[in-house]
Protein backbone atom coordinates (compact mmCIF):
# COMPACT_ATOMS: atom_id res chain seq x y z
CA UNK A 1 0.00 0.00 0.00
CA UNK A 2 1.38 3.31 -1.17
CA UNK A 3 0.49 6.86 0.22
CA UNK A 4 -0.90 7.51 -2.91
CA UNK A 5 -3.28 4.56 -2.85
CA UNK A 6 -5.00 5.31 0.69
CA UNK A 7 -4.18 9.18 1.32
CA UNK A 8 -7.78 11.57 0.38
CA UNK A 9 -6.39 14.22 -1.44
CA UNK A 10 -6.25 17.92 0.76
CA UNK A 11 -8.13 19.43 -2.56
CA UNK A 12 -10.84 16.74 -2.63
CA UNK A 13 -14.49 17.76 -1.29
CA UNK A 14 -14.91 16.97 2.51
CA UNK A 15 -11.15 17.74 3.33
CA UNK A 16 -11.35 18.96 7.01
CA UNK A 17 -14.53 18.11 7.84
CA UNK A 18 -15.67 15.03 9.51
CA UNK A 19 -17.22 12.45 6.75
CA UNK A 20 -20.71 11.03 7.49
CA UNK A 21 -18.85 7.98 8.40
CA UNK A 22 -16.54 9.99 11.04
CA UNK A 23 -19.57 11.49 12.89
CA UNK A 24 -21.27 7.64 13.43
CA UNK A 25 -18.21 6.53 14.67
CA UNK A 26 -18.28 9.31 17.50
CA UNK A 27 -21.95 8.67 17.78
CA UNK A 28 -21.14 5.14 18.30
CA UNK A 29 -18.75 6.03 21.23
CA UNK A 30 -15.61 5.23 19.37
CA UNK A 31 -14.16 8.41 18.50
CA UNK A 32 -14.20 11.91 21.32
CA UNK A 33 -17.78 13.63 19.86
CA UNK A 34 -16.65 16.18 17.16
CA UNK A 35 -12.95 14.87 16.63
CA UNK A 36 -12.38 16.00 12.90
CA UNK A 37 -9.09 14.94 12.89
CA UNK A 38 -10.15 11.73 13.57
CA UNK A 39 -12.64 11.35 11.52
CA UNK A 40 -10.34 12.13 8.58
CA UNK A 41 -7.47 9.92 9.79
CA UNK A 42 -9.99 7.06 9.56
CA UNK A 43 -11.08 7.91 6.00
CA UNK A 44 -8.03 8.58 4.76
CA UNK A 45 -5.63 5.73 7.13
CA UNK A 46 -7.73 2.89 8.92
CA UNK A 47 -10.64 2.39 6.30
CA UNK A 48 -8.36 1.24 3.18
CA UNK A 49 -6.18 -0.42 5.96
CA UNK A 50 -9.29 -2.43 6.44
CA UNK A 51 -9.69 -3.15 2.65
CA UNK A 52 -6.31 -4.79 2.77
CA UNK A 53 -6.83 -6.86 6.14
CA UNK A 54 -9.51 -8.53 3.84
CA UNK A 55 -7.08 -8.93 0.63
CA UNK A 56 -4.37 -10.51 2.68
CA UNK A 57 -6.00 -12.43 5.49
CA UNK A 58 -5.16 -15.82 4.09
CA UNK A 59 -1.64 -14.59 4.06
CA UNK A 60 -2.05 -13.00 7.98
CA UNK A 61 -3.84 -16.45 8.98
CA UNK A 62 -1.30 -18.76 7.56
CA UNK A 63 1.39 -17.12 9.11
CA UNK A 64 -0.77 -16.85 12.65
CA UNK A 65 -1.22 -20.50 12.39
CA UNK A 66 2.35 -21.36 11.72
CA UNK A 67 3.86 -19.43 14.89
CA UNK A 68 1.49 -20.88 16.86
CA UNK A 69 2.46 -24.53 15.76
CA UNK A 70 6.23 -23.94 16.89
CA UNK A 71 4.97 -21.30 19.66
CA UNK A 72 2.36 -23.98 21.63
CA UNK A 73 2.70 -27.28 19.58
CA UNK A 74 1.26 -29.40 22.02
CA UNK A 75 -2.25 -27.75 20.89
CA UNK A 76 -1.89 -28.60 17.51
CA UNK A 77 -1.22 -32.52 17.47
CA UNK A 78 -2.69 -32.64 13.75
CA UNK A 79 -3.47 -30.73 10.46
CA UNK A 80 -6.99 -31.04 10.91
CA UNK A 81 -6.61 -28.95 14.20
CA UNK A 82 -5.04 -26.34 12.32
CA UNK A 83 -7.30 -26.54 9.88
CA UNK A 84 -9.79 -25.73 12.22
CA UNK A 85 -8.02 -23.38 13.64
CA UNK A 86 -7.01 -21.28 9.57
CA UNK A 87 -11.02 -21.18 10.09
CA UNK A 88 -11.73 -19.35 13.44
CA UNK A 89 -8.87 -17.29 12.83
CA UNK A 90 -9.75 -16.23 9.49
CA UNK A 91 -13.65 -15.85 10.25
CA UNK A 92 -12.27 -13.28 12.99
CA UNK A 93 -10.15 -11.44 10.61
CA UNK A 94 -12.91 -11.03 8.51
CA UNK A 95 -15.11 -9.82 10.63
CA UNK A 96 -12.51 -7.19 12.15
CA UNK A 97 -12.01 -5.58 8.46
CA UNK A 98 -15.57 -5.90 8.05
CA UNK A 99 -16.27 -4.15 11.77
CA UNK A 100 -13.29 -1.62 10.78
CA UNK A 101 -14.08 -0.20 7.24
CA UNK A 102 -17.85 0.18 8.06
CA UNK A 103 -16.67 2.17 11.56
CA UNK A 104 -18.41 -0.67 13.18
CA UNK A 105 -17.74 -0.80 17.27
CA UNK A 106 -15.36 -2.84 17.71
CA UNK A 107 -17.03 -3.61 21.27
CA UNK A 108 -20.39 -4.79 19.74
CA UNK A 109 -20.43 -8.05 18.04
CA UNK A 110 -20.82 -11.80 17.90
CA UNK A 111 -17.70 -14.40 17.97
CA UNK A 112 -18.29 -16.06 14.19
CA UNK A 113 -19.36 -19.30 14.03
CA UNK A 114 -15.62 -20.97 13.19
CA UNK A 115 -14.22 -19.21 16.30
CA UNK A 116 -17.15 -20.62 18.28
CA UNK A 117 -16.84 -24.43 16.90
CA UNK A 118 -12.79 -24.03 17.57
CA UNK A 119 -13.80 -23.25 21.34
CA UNK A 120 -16.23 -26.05 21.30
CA UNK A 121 -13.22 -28.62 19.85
CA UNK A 122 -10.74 -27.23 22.45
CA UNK A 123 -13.39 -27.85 25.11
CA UNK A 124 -13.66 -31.58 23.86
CA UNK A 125 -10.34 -32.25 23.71
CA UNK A 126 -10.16 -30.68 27.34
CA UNK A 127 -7.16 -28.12 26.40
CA UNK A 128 -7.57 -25.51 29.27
CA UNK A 129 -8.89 -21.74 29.27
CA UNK A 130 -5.28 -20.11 29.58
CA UNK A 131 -3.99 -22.24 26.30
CA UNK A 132 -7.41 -20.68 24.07
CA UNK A 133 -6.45 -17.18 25.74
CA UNK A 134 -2.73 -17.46 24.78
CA UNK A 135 -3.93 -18.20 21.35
CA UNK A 136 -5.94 -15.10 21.09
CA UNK A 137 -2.88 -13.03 22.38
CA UNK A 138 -0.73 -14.37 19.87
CA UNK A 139 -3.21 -13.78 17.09
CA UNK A 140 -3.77 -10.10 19.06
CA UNK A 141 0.50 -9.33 18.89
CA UNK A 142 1.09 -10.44 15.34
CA UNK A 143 -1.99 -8.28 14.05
CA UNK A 144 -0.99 -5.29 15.77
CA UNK A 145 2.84 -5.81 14.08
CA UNK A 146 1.01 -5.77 10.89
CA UNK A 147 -1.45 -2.91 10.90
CA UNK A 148 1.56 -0.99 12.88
CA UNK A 149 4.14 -1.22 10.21
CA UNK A 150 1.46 -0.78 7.24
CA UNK A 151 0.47 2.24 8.66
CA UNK A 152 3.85 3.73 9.50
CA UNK A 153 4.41 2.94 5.70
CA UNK A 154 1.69 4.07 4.50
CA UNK A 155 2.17 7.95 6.19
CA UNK A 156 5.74 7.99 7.19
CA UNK A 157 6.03 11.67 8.40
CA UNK A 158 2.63 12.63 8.50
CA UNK A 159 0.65 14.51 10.95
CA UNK A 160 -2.10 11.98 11.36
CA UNK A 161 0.23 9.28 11.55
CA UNK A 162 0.23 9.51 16.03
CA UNK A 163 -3.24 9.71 15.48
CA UNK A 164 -3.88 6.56 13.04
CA UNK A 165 -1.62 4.59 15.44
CA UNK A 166 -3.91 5.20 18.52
CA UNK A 167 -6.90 4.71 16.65
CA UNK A 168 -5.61 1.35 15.67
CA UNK A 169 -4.17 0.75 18.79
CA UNK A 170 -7.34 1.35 20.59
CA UNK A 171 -9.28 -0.29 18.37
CA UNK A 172 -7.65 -3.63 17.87
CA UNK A 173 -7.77 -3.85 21.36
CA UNK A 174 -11.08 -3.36 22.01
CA UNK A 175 -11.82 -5.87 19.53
CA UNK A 176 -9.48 -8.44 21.19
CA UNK A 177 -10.84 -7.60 24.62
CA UNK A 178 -14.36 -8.40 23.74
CA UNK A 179 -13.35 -11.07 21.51
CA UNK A 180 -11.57 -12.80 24.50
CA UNK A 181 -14.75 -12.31 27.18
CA UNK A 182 -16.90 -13.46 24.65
CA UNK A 183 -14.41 -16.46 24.08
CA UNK A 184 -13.97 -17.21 27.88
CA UNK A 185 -17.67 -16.89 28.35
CA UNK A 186 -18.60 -19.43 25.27
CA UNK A 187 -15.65 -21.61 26.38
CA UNK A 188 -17.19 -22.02 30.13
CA UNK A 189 -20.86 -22.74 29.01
CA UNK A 190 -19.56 -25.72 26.79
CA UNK A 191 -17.59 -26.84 29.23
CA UNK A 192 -19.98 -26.77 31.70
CA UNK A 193 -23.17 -28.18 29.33
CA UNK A 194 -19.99 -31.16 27.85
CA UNK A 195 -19.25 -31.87 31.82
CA UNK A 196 -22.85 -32.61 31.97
CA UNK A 197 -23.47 -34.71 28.89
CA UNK A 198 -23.13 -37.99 28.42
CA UNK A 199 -20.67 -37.51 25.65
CA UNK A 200 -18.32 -36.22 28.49
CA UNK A 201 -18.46 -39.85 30.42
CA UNK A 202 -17.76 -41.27 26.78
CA UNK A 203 -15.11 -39.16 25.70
CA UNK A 204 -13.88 -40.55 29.68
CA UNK A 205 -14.45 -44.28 29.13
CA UNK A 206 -12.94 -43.70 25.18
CA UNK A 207 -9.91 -41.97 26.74
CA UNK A 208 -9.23 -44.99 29.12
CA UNK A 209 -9.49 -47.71 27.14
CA UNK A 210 -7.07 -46.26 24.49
CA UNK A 211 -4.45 -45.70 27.68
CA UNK A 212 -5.33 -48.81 28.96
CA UNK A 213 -6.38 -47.91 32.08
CA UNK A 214 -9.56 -49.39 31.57
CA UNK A 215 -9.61 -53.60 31.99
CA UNK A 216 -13.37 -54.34 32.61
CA UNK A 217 -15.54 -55.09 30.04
CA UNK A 218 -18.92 -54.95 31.79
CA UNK A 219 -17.55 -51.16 33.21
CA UNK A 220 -16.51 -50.35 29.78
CA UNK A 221 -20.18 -51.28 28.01
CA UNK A 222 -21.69 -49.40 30.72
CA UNK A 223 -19.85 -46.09 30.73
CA UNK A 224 -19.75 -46.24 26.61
CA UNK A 225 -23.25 -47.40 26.42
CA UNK A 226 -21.56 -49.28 23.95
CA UNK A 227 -21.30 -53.21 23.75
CA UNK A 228 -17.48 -54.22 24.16
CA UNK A 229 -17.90 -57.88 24.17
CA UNK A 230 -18.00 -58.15 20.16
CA UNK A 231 -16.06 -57.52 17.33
CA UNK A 232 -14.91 -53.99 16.41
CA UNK A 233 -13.76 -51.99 13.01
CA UNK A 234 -12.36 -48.04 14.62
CA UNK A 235 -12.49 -45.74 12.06
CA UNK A 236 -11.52 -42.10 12.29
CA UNK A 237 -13.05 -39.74 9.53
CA UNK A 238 -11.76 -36.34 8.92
CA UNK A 239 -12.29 -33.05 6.73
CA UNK A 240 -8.99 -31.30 5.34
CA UNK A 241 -10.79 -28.34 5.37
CA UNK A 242 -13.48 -26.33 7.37
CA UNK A 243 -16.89 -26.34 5.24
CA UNK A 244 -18.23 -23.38 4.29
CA UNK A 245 -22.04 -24.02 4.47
CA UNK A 246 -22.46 -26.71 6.61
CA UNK A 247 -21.04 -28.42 10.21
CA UNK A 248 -18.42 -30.37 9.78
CA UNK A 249 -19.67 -32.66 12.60
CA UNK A 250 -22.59 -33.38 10.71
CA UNK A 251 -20.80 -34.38 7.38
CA UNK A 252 -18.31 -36.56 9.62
CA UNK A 253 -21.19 -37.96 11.16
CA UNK A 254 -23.20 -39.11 8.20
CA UNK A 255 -20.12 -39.79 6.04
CA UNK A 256 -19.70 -42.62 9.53
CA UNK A 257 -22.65 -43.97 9.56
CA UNK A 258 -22.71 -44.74 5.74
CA UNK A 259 -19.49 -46.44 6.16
CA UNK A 260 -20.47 -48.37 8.86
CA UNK A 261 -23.88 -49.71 6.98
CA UNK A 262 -21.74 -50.89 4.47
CA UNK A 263 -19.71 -53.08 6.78
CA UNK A 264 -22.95 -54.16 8.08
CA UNK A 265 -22.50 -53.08 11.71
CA UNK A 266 -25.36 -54.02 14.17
CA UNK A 267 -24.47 -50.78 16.32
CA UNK A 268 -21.97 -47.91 16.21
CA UNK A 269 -20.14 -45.27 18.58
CA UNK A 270 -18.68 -41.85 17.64
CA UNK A 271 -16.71 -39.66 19.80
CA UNK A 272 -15.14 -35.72 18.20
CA UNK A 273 -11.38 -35.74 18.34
CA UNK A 274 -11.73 -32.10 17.36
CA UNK A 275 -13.76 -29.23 15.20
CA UNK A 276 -13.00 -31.31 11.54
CA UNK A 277 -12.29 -34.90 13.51
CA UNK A 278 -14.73 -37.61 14.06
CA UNK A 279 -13.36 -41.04 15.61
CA UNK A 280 -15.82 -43.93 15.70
CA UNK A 281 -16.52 -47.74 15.88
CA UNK A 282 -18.78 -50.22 14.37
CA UNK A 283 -19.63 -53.03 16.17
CA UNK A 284 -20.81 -56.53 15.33
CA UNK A 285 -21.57 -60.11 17.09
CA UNK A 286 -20.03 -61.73 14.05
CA UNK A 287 -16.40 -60.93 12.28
CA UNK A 288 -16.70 -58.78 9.57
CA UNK A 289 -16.49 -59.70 6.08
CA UNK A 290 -13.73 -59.00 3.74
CA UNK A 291 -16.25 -58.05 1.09
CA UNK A 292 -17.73 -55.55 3.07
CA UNK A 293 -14.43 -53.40 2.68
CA UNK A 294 -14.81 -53.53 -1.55
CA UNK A 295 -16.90 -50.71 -1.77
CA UNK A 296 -15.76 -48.65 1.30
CA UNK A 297 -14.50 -45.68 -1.52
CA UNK A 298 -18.16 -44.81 -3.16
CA UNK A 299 -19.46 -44.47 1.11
CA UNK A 300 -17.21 -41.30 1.50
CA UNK A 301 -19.12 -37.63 0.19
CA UNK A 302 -16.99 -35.53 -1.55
CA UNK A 303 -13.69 -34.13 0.99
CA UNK A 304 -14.15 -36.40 3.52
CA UNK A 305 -11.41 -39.25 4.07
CA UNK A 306 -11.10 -41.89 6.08
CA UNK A 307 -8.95 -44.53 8.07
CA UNK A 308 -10.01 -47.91 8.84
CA UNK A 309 -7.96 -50.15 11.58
CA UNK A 310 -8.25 -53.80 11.01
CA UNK A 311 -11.32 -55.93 13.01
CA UNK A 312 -10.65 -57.20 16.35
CA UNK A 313 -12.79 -58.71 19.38
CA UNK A 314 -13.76 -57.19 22.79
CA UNK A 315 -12.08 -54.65 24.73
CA UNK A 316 -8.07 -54.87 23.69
CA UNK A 317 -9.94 -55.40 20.18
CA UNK A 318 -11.46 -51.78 20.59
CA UNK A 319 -8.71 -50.48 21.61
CA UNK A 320 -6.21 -51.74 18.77
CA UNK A 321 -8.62 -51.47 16.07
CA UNK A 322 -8.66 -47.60 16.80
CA UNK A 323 -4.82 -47.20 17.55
CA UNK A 324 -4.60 -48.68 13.94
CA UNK A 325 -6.73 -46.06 12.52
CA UNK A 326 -4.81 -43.43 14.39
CA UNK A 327 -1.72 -45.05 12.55
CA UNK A 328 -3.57 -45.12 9.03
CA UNK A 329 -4.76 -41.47 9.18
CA UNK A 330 -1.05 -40.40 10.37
CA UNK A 331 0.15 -42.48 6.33
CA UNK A 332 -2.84 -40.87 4.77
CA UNK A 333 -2.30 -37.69 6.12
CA UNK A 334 1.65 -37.78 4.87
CA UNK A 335 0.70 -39.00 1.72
CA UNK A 336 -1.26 -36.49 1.13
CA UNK A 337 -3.08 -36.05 -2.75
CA UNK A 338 -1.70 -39.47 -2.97
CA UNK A 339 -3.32 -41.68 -0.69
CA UNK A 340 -7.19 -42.56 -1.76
CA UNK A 341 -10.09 -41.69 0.14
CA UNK A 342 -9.80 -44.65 2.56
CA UNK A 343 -6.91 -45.76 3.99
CA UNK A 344 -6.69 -49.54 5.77
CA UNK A 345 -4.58 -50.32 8.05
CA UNK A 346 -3.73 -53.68 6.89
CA UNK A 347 -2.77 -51.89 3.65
CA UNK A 348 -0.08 -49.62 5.12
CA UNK A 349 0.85 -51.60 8.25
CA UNK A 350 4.75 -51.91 6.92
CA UNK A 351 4.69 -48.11 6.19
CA UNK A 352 3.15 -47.15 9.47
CA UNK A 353 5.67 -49.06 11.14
CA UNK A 354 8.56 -47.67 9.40
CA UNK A 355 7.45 -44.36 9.27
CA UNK A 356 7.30 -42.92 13.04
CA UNK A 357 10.56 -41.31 12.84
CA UNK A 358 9.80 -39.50 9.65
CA UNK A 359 13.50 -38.11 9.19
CA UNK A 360 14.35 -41.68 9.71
CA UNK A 361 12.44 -43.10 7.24
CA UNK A 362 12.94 -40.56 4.61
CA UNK A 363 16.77 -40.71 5.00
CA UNK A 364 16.01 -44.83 4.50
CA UNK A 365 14.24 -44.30 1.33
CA UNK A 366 16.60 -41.63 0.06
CA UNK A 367 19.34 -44.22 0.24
CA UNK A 368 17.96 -47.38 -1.47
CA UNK A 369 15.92 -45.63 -4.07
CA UNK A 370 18.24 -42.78 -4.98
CA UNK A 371 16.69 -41.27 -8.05
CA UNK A 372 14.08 -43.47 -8.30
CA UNK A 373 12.65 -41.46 -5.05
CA UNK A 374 11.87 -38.47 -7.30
CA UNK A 375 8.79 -36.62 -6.69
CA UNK A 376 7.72 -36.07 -10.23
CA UNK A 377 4.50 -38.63 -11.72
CA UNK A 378 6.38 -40.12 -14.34
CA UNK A 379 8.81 -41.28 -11.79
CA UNK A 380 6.54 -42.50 -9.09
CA UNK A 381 4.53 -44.09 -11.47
CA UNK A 382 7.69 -46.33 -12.23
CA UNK A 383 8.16 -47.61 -8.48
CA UNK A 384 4.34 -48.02 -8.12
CA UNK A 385 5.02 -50.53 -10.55
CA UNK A 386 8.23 -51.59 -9.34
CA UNK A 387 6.44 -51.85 -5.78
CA UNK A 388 3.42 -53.78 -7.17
CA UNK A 389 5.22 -56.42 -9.27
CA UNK A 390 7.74 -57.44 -6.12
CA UNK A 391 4.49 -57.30 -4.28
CA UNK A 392 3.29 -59.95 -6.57
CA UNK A 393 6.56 -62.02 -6.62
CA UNK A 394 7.19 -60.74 -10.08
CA UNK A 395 3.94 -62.42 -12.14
CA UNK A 396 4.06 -59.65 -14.62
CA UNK A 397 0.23 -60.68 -15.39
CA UNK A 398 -1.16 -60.93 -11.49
CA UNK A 399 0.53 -57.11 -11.42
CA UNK A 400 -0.93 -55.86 -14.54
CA UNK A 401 -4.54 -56.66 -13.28
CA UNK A 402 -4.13 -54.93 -10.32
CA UNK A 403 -2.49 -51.91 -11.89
CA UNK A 404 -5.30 -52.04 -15.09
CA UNK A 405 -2.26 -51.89 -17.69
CA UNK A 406 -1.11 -54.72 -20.05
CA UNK A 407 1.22 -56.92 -18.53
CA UNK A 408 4.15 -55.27 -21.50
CA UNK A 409 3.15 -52.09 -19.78
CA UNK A 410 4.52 -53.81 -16.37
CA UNK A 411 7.86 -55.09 -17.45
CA UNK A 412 8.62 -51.70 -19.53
CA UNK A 413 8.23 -49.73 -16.23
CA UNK A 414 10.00 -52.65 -14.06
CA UNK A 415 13.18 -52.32 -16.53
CA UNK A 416 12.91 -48.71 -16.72
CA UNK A 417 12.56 -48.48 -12.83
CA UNK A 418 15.50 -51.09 -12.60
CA UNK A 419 17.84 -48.15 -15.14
CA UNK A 420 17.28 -45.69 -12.76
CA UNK A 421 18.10 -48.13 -9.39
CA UNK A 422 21.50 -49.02 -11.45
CA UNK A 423 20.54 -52.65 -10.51
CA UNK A 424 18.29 -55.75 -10.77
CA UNK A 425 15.26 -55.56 -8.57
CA UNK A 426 16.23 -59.37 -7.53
CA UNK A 427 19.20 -57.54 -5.23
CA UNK A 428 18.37 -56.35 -1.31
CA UNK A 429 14.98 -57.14 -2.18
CA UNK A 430 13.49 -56.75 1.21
CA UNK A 431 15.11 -53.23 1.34
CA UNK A 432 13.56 -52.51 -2.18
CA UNK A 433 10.27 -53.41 -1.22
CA UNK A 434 10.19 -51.86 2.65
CA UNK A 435 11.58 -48.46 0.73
CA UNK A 436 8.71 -48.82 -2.18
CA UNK A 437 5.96 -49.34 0.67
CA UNK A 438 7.45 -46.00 2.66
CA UNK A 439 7.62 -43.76 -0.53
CA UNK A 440 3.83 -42.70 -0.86
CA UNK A 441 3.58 -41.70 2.92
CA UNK A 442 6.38 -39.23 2.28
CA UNK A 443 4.28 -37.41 -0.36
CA UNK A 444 6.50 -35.40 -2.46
CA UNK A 445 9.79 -34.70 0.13
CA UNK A 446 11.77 -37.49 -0.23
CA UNK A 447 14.93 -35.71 -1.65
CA UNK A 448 16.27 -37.98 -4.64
CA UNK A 449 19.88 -38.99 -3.81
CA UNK A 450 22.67 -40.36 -6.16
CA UNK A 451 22.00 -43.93 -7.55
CA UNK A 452 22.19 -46.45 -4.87
């Protein structure tokens, strides 16, 4: 923003005299009654300082989000959490431009509905009051470094530029302050209404089982209202981004329950990990079917994915069946575009395993694959294939049907995968295959070495 772009012009009609706009804000009891100067200095300074909140708030959240991950990382255990939290901050950054440019006051207003479902996740995943404060001070100092150098570069030298700073000063800050009573207030009534609810003793029971504190079935059933003593399929659904139009809750919800009516589950149990989060379990008196996973894709709506942990019986059963999820949404989420809608655990096990130390595993892959590691299609295409056939124990036709090609499609690719490895596929095998099953969970950061 230039002086030239936001400064009124001394000639131009008005100059001097308080705008419309400048006389409701000192009805409104922002500005002193009959403060010209003021008036003006929001015209000319705060009002296209507003315009350009709006233009760069993805830019402002982003970069709020991101010093909050390394500031308080412990709050921010996934990207779906900071997904949900790009959304409450952003809703509040458009409503402050709005508030600002239409001399709203900034002490009258409504927390947006994003902010308000972020407080409701923190709530549920019982992060205290002073954590959701610090947040909103953090989000309070890095907006007021903003606005403070844009305007300082927008009127470097000028006579209104004291005044424009204590205008914005003032009125940030009066923002934040109601923004964080409102905040504390909305955060104590959901805590007090979730303490209450039976979703509170769940979320409980859920939270010992999965520690293990928990070694009674008949207790378990009873606080989970939940049958323990069956089989169990743990899924944990998930939006990569905050809808627009809808709750996400709702969408994780049905998206659930049409996965779990095409496993054929006799009853079900869903518990919110967070805002765009929905873990859950199907249960069943008999084992589930292997054909009820063929057709798990077409269940999902559009943006919602999903990771399956592999059926198991009674209470360790629920337990392990949802750690494995936990595991298979961690793969999916490092795979990113690449990994399909739903993930199973029993698909990815090997990677999962491998792929807790992250540095670890990337440095692994690095070092077998060497170029063949390269992030572009054309290349990952080739180990696919090179990953599929050894899966296969090199029946060129048995890997051709499951990649849809023609089995001279498959030992092209295998011999052009092979060029780029500088050996035969038959050599360190195991190695070649653990590196192949790693590669999609590392998306596209694998760093291609030298040939191995």
């Amino acid at each position: 923003m230039t002086t030239g772009d936001t400064h009124t012009s001394a000639c131009a009609p008005g100059a001097g005299r308080m705008s419309v706009a400048g006389r409701a804000l000192s009805s409104g009891g922002w500005l002193p009654p009959d403060d010209e100067a003021a008036g003006q200095v929001w015209e000319d300074i705060l009002r296209p300082l507003a315009r350009e909140i709006r233009r760069c708030a993805p830019d402002l959240t982003a970069a709020s989000v991101a010093r909050m991950r390394v500031e308080i990382p412990e709050l921010f255990p996934d990207d779906q959490v900071a997904e949900a939290s790009r959304a409450g901050i952003s809703a509040h950054m458009l409503q402050l431009a709005d508030t600002l440019e239409h001399g709203g006051d900034p002490r009258r207003f409504d927390l947006p509905e994003p902010g308000l479902a972020l407080i409701r996740a923190r709530v549920w995943r019982g992060v205290p009051l002073t954590e959701v404060m610090r947040l909103y001070r953090l989000a309070q100092e890095g907006m007021w470094q903003w606005m403070f150098t844009r305007i300082t570069a927008t009127a470097p030298g000028s006579v209104q530029l004291p005044t424009a700073l204590r205008m914005a000063t003032g009125w940030l800050f009066a923002y934040l302050d109601g923004a964080m009573i409102r905040a504390e207030h909305a955060y104590e009534v959901e805590r007090e209404g979730w303490m209450r609810s039976a979703a509170a003793a769940q979320a409980a029971a859920i939270a010992d089982i999965v520690a293990d504190r928990e070694h009674d079935p008949a207790c378990a059933s009873t606080r989970l209202r939940y049958e323990v003593n069956r089989y169990h399929l743990a899924a944990v659904a998930w939006l990569d981004r905050a809808p627009e139009h809808c709750d996400a809750q709702t969408t994780l919800g049905a998206a659930f329950a049409e996965l779990a009516r095409h496993l054929g589950a006799e009853n079900t149990l869903t518990h919110p990990l967070g805002a765009l989060i929905l873990a859950g379990w199907s249960g069943s008196r008999a084992s589930f079917s292997p054909r009820a996973f063929t057709e798990l894709q077409q269940a999902l709506p559009p943006g919602v994915r999903a990771a399956i942990g592999g059926p198991a019986h009674g209470l360790d059963g629920f337990r392990r069946s949802h750690l494995e999820a936990e595991h298979a949404r961690r793969v999916a989420t490092m795979a990113a575009h690449r990994a399909d809608p739903v993930t199973r655990y029993g698909e990815i096990a090997v990677a999962a395993l491998c792929t807790a130390d992250p540095g670890h595993a990337r440095a692994f892959v690095t070092r077998v694959l060497g170029r063949l590691a390269a992030p572009d299609e054309t290349t990952y295409r080739l180990a696919t294939t090179l990953s599929v056939f050894l899966g296969e124990n090199g029946s060129r036709r048995r890997a051709a049907d499951r990649l849809l090609v023609h089995p001279n499609t498959v030992s092209y690719r295998v011999q052009q995968a092979e060029a780029i490895l500088g050996r035969s596929a038959d050599i360190g095998t195991l190695e070649l295959q653990v590196a192949l099953a790693i590669l999609p969970t590392l998306g596209e950061s694998v760093a291609p070495g030298p040939d191995s």
